[in-house]
C-alpha atoms as a PDB file:
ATOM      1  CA  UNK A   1      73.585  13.049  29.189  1.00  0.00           C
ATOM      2  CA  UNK A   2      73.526  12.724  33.111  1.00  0.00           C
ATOM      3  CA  UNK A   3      75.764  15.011  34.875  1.00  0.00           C
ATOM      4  CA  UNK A   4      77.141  14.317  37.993  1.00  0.00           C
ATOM      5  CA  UNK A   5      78.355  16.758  40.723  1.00  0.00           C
ATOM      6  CA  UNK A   6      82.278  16.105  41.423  1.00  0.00           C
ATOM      7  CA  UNK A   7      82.347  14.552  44.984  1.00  0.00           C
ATOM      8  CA  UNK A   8      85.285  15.932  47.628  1.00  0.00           C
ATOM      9  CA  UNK A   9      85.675  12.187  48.142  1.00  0.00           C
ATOM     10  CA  UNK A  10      86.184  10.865  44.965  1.00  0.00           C
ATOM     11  CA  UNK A  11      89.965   9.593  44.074  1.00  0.00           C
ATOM     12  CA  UNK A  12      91.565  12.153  41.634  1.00  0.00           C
ATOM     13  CA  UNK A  13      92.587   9.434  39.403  1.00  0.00           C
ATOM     14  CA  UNK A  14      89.249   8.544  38.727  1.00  0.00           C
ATOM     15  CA  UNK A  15      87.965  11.821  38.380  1.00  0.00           C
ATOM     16  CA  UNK A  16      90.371  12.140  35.476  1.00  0.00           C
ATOM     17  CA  UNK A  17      89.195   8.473  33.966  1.00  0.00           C
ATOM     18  CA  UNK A  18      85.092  10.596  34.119  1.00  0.00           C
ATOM     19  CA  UNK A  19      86.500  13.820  32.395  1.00  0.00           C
ATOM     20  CA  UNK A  20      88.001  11.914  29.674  1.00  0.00           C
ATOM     21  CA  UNK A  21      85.295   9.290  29.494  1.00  0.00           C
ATOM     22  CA  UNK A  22      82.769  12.373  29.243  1.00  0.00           C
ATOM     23  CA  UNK A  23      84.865  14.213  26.281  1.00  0.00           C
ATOM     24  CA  UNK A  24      85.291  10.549  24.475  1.00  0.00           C
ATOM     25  CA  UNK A  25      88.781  10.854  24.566  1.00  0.00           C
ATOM     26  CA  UNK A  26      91.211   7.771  25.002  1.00  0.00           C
ATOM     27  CA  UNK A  27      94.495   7.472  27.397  1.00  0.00           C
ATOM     28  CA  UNK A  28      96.882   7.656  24.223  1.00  0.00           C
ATOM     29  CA  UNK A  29      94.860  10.539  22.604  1.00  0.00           C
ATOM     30  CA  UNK A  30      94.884  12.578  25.867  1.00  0.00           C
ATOM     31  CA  UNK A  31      98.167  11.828  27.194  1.00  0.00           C
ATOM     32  CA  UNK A  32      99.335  13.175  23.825  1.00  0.00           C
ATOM     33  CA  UNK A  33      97.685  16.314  23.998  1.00  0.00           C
ATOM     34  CA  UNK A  34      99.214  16.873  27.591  1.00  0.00           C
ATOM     35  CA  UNK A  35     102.714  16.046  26.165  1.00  0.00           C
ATOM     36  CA  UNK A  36     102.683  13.137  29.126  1.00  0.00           C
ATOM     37  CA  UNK A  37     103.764   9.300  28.421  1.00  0.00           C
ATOM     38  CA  UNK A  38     100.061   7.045  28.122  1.00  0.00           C
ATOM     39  CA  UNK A  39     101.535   4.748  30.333  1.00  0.00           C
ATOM     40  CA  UNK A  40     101.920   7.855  33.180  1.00  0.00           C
ATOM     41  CA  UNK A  41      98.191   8.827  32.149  1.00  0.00           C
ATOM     42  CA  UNK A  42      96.868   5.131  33.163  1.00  0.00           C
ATOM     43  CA  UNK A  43      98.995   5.003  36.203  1.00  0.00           C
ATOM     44  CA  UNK A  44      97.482   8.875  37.656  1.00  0.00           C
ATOM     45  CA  UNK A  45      94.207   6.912  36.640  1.00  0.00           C
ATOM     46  CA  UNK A  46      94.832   3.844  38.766  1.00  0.00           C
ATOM     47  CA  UNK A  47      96.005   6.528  41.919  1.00  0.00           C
ATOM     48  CA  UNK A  48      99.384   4.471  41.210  1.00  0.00           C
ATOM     49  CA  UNK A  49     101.377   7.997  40.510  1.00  0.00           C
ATOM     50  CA  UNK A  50     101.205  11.794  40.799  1.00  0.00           C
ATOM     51  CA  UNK A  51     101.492  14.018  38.119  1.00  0.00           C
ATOM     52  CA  UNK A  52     104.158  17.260  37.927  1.00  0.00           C
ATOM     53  CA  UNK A  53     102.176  21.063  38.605  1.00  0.00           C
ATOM     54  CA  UNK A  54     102.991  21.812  34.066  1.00  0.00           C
ATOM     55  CA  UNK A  55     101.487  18.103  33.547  1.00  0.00           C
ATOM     56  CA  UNK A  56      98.474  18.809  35.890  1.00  0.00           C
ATOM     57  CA  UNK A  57      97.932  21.843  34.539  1.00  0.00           C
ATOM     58  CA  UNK A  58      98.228  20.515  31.138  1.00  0.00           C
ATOM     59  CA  UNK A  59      95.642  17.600  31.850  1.00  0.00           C
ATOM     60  CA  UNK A  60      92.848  20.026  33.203  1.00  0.00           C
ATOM     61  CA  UNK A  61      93.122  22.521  30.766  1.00  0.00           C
ATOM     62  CA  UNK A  62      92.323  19.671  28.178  1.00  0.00           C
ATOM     63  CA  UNK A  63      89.523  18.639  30.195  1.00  0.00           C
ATOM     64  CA  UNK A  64      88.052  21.569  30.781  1.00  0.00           C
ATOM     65  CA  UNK A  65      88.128  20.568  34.456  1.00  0.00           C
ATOM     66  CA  UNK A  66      88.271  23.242  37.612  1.00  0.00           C
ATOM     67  CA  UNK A  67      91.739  23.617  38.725  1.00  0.00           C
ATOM     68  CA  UNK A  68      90.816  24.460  42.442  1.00  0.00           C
ATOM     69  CA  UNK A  69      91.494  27.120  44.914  1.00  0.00           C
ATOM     70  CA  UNK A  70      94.023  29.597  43.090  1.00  0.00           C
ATOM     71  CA  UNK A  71      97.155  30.704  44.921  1.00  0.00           C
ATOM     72  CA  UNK A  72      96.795  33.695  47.534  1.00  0.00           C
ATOM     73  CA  UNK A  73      93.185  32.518  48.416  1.00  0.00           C
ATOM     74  CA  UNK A  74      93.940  31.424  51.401  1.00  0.00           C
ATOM     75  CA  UNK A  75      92.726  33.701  54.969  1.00  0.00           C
ATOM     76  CA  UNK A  76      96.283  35.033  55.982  1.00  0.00           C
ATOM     77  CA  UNK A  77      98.079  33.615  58.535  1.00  0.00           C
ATOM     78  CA  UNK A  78      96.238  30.318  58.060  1.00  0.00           C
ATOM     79  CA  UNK A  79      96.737  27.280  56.342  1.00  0.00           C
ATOM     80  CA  UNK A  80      94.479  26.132  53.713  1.00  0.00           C
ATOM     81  CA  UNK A  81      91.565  24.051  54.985  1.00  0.00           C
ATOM     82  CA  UNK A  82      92.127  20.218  53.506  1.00  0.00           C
ATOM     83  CA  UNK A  83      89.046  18.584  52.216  1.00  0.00           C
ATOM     84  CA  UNK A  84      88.473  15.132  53.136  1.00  0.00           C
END
């Protein structure tokens, strides 16, 4: 199985579609596990809506998927740098 390197660039939508594709899950099977509507799921998929911090959190846990830069990481007195 070909593994690709997540790209900073890549819409977080369809970074979710990958994971989920990868694990051979489907929309209704995963969006029950998170406790989310499938309808939601496909929408964050599309990039048509955003997901709540518990849902997010949720979602990667299932897909075993980084969750990013943790809180308090940040250099003091400085914002966080944005990736583009």
């Amino acid at each position: 199985m070909e593994t690709r390197p997540l790209e900073a660039a890549e819409p977080f939508g369809v970074r979710i579609r990958r994971l989920r594709k990868r694990l051979g899950i489907s929309p209704a099977e995963l969006a029950a596990r998170a406790g989310i509507p499938p309808s939601d799921l496909l929408r964050v998929e599309r990039g048509e809506q955003r997901l709540g911090l518990d849902s997010l959190a949720r979602l990667l846990a299932i897909l075993g998927a980084p969750e990013g830069p943790r809180q308090g990481t940040a250099t003091p007195g400085r914002p966080p740098r944005r990736v583009r």
